[in-house]
C-alpha atoms as a PDB file:
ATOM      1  CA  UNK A   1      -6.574 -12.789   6.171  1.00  0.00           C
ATOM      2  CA  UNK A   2      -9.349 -13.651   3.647  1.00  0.00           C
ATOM      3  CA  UNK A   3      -7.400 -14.819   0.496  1.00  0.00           C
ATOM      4  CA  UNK A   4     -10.663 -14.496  -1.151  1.00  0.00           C
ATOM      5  CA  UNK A   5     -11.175 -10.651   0.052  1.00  0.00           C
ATOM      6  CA  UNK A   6      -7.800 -10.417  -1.279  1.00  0.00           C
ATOM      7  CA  UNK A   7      -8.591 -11.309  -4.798  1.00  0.00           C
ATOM      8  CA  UNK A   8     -11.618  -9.406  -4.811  1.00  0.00           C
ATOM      9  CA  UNK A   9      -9.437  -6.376  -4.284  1.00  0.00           C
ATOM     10  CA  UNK A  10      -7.514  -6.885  -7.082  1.00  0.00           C
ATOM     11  CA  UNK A  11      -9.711  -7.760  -9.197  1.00  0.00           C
ATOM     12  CA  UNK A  12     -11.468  -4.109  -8.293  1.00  0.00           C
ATOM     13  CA  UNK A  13      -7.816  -3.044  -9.122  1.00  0.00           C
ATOM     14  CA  UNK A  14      -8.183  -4.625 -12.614  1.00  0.00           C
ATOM     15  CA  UNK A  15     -11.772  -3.399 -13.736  1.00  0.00           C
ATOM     16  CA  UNK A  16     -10.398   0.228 -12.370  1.00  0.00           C
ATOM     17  CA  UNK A  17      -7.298  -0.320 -14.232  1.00  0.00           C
ATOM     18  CA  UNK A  18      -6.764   1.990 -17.766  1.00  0.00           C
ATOM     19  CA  UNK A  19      -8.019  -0.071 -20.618  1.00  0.00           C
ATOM     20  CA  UNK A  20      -5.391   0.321 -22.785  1.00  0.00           C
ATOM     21  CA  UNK A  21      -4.315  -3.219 -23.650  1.00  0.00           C
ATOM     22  CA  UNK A  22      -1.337  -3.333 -21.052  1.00  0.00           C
ATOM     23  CA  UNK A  23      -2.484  -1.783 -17.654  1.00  0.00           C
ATOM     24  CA  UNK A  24      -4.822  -4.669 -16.339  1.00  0.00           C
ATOM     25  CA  UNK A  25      -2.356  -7.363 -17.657  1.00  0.00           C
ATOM     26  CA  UNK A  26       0.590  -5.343 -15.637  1.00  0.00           C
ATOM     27  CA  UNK A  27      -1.679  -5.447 -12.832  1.00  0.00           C
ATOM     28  CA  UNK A  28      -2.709  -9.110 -12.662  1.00  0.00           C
ATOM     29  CA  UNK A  29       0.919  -9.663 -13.353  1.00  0.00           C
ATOM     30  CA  UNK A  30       2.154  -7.994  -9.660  1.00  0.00           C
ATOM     31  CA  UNK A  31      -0.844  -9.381  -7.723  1.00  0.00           C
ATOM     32  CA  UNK A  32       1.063 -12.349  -6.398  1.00  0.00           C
ATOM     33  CA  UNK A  33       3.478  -9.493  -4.416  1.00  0.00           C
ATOM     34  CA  UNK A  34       0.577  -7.512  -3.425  1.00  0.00           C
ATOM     35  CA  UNK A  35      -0.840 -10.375  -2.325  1.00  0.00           C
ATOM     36  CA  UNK A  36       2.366 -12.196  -0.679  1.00  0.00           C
ATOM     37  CA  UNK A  37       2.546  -8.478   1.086  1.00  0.00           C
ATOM     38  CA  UNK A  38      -0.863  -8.102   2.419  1.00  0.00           C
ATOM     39  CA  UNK A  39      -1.314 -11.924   3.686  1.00  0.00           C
ATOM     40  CA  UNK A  40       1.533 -10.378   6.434  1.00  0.00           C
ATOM     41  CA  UNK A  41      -0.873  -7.539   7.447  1.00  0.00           C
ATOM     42  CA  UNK A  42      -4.441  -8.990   9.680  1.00  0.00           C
ATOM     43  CA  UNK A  43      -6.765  -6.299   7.737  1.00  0.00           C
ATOM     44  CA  UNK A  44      -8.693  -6.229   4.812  1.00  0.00           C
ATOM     45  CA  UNK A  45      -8.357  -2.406   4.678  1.00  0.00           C
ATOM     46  CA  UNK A  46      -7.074   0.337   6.660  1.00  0.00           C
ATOM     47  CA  UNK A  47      -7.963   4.130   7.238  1.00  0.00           C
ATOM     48  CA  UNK A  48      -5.784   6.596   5.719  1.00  0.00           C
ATOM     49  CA  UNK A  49      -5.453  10.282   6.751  1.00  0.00           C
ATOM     50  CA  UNK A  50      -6.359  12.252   3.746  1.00  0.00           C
ATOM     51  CA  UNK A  51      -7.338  15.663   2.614  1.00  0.00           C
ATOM     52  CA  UNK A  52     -10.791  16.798   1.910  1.00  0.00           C
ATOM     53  CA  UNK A  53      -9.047  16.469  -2.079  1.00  0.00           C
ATOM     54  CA  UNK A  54      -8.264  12.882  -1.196  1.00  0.00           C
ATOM     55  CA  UNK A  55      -4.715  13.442  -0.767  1.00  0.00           C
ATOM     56  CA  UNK A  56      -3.365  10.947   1.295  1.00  0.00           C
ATOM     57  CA  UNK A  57      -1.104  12.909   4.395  1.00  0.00           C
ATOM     58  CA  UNK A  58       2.439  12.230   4.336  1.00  0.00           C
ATOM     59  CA  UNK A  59       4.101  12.066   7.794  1.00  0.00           C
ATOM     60  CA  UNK A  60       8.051  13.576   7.649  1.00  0.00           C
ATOM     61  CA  UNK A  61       9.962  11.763  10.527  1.00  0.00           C
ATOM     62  CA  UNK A  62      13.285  12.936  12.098  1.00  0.00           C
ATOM     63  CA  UNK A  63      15.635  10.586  13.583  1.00  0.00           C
ATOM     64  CA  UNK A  64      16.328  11.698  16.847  1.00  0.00           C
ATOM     65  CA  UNK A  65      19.933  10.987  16.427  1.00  0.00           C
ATOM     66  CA  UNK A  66      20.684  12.347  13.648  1.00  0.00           C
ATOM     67  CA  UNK A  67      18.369  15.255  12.817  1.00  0.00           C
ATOM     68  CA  UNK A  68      19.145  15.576   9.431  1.00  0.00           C
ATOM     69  CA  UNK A  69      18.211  12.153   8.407  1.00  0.00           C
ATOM     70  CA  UNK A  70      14.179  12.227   7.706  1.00  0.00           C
ATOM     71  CA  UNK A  71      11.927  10.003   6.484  1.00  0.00           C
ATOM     72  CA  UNK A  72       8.409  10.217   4.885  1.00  0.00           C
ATOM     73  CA  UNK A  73       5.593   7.691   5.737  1.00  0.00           C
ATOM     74  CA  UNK A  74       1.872   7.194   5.207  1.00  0.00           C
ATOM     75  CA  UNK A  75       0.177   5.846   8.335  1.00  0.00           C
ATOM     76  CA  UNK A  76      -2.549   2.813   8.293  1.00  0.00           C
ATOM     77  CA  UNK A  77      -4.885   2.334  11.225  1.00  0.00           C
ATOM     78  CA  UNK A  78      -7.081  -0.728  11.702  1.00  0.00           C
ATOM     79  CA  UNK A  79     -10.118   1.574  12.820  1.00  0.00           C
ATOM     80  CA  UNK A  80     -11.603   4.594  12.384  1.00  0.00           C
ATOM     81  CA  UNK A  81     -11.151   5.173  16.266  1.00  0.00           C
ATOM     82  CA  UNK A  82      -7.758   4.723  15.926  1.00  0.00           C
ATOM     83  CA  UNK A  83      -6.883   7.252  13.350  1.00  0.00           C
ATOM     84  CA  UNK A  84      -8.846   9.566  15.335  1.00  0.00           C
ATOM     85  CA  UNK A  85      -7.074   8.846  17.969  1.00  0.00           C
ATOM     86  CA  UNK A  86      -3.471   9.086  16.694  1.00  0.00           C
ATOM     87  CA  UNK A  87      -1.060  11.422  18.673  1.00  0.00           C
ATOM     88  CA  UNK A  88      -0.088  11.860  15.386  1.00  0.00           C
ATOM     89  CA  UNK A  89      -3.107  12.484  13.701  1.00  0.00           C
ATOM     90  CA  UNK A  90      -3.213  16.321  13.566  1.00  0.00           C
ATOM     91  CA  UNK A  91      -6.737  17.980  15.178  1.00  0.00           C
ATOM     92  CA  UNK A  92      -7.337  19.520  11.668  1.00  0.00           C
ATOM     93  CA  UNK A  93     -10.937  19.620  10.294  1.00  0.00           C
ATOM     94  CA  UNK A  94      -9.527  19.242   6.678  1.00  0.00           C
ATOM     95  CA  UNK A  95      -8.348  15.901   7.458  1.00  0.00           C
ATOM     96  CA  UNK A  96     -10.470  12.718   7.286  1.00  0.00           C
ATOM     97  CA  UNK A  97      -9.567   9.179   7.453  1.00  0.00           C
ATOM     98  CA  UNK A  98     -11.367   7.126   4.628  1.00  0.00           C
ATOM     99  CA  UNK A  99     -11.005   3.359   4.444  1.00  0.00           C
ATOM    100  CA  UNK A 100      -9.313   1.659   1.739  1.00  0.00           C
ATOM    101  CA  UNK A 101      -8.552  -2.028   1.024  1.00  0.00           C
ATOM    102  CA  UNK A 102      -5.175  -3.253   1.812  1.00  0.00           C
ATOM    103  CA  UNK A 103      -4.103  -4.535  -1.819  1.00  0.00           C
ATOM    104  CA  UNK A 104      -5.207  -0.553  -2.839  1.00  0.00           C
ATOM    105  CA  UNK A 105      -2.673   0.793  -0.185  1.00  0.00           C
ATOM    106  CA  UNK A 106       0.244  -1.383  -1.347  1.00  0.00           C
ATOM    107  CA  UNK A 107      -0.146  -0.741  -5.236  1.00  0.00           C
ATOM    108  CA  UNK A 108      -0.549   3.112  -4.813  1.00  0.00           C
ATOM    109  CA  UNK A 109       2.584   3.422  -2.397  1.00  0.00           C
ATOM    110  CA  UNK A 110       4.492   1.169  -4.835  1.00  0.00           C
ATOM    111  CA  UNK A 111       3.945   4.104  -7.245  1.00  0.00           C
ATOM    112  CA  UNK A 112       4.907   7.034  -4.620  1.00  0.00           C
ATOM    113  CA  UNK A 113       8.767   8.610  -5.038  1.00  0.00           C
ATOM    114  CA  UNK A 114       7.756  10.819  -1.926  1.00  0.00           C
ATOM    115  CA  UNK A 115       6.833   8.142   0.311  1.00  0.00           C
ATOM    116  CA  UNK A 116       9.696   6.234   2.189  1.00  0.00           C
ATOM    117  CA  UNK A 117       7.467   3.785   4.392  1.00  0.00           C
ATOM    118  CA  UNK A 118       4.149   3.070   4.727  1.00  0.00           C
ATOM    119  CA  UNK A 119       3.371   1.955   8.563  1.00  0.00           C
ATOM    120  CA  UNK A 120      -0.025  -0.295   9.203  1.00  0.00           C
ATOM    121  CA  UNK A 121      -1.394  -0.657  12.684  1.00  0.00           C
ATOM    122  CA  UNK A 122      -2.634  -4.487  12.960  1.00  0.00           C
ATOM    123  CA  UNK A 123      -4.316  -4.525  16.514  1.00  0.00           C
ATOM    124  CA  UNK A 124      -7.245  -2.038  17.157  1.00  0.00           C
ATOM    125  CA  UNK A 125      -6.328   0.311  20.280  1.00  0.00           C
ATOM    126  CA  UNK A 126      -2.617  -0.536  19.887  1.00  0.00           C
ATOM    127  CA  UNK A 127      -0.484   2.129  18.080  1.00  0.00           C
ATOM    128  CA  UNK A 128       2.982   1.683  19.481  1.00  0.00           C
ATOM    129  CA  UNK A 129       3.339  -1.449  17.259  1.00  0.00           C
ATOM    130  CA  UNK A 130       3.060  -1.356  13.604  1.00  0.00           C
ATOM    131  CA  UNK A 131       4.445  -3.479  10.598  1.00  0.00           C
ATOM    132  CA  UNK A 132       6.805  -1.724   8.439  1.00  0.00           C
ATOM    133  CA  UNK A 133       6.804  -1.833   4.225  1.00  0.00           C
ATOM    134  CA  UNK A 134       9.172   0.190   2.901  1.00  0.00           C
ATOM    135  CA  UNK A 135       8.506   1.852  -0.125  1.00  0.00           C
ATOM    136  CA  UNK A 136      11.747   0.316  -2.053  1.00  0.00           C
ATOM    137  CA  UNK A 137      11.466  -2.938  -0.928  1.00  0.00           C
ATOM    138  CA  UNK A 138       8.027  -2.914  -2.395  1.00  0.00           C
ATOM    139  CA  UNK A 139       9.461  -1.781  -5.632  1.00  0.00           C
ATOM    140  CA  UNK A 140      11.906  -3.912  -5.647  1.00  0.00           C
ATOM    141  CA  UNK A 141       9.380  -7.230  -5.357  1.00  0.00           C
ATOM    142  CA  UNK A 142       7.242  -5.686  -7.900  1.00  0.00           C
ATOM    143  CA  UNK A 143      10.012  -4.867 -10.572  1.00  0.00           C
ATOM    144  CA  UNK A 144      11.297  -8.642 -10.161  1.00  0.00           C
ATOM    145  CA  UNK A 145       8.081  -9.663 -10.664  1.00  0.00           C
ATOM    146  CA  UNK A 146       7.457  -7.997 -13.423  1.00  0.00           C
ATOM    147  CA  UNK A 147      10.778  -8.791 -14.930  1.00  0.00           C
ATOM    148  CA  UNK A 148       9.810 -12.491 -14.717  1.00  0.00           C
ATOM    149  CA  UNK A 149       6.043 -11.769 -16.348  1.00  0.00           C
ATOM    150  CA  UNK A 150       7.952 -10.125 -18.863  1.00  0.00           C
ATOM    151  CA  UNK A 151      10.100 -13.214 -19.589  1.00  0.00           C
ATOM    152  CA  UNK A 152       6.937 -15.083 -19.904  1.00  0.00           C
ATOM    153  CA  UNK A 153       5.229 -13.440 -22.031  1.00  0.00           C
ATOM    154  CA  UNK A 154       8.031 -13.036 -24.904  1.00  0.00           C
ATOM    155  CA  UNK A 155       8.117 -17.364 -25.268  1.00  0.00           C
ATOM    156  CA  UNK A 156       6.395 -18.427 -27.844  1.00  0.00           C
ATOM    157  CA  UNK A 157       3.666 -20.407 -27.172  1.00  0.00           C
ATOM    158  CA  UNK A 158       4.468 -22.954 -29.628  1.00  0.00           C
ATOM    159  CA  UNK A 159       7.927 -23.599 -27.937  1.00  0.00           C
ATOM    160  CA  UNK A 160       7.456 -27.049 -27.067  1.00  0.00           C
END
């Protein structure tokens, strides 16, 4: 993966980010887990199934063992083809599959309580193997990280 690609991406995150003082810093401050994340992945963006509003679609899994125990995932597929050509991917004419760069997939699901998993598809044509971030270990990375920007930030500069 293009580290440079990479940085472009956030740095889109960061010029899209709120201006309020806080939201770009908070961003530039959890690019090092996006980025540690998305290095793992081999594209620079994915298609999403969305709505014609832009929602993205939310896939409710059932184990098969236990049919009570379900889990919610977004789905990423290296191509356009591929999303088309999902079992999965529901025949619906409200649905559409938009591309979006990696680095924006990983910061929006870190935000999503509704969203257990998200699933990206790495090899073109091949959608019985996917990579796997859950949703809390995402959080997880990102809160440490955050902890220790936090830390950071309240030495004083002069400490030395």
């Amino acid at each position: 993966m293009d580290l440079d690609q990479l940085d472009q991406q956030i740095q889109t995150l960061v010029d899209q980010a709120p201006q309020d003082g806080q939201t770009p810093g908070v961003v530039e401050a959890i690019a090092p887990v996006l980025k540690q994340i998305a290095q793992q992945l081999k594209q620079p963006e994915y298609y999403v199934l969305q709505t014609l509003d832009q929602n993205w679609v939310i896939t409710t899994l059932s184990s098969r063992n236990e049919p009570d125990v379900e889990k919610k995932v977004i789905y990423a597929f290296p191509t356009l083809n591929d999303a088309a050509n999902a079992p999965f991917a529901f025949k619906n004419p409200q649905l559409m599959a938009f591309p979006t760069p990696v680095i924006h997939i990983l910061f929006q699901v870190a935000s999503m309580k509704t969203v257990d998993s998200t699933v990206f598809f790495n090899e073109p044509g091949n959608l019985s193997t996917g990579t796997e971030i859950r949703q809390s270990d995402l959080q997880t990375l990102i809160q440490a990280q955050l902890q220790r920007w936090k830390n950071a930030q309240s030495i004083p500069p002069d400490l030395a």
